[in-house]
Protein backbone atom coordinates (compact mmCIF):
# COMPACT_ATOMS: atom_id res chain seq x y z
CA UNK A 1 0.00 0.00 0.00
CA UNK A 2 1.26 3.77 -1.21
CA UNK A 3 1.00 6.23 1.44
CA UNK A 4 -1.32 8.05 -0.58
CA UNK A 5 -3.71 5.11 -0.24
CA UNK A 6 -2.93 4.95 2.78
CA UNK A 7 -3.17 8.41 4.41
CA UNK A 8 -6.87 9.84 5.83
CA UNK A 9 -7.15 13.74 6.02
CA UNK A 10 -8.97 15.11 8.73
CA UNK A 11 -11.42 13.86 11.87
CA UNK A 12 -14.42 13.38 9.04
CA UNK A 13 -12.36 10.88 6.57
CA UNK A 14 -10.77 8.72 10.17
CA UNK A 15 -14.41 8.67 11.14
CA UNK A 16 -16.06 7.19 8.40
CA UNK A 17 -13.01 4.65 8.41
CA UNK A 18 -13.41 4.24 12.09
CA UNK A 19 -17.58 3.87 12.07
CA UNK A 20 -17.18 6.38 14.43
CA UNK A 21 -18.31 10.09 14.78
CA UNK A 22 -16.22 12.92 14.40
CA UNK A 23 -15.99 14.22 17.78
CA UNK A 24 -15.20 10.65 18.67
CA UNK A 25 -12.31 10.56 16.78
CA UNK A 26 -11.26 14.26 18.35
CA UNK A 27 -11.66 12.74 21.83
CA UNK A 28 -9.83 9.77 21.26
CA UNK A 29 -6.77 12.07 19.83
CA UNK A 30 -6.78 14.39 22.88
CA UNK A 31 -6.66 11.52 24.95
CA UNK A 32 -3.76 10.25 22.96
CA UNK A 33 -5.47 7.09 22.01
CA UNK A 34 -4.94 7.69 18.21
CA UNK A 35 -1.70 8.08 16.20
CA UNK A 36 -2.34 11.40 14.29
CA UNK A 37 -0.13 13.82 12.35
CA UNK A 38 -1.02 17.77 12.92
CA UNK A 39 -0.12 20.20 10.33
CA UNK A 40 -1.12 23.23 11.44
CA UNK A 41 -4.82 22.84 12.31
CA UNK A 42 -5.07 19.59 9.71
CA UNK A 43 -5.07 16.51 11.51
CA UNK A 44 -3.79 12.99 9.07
CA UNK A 45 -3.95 9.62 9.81
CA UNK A 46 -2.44 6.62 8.35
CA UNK A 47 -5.40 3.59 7.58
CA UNK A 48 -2.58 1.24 9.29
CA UNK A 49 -2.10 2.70 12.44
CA UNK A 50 -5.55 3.39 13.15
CA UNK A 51 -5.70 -0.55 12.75
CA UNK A 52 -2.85 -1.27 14.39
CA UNK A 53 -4.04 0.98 17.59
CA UNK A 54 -7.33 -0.27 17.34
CA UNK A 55 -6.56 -4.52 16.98
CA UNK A 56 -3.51 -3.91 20.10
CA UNK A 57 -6.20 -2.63 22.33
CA UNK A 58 -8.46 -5.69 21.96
């Protein structure tokens, strides 16, 4: 996988991968439970870490 296919812009696009809402996904990045990138006021997200985080906490 490219990291263009593999990259997520923003709380709206990690949501909809997630099945979660976006505040959800704001939470869970305050809280440091997400791996996230910030430029600026853009937040990005890599499709395998949000995986990864997700499967290791199961």
């Amino acid at each position: 996988m490219t990291l263009t296919e593999d990259l997520l812009t923003g709380a709206d696009a990690a949501a909809e991968f997630l099945g979660l809402r976006p505040r959800q996904v704001y939470r869970l990045v305050e809280e440091g439970h997400l791996p996230v990138v910030r430029k600026g006021r853009m937040l990005f997200f890599r499709k395998s870490e949000l995986e990864r985080a997700f499967t290791s906490a199961a």
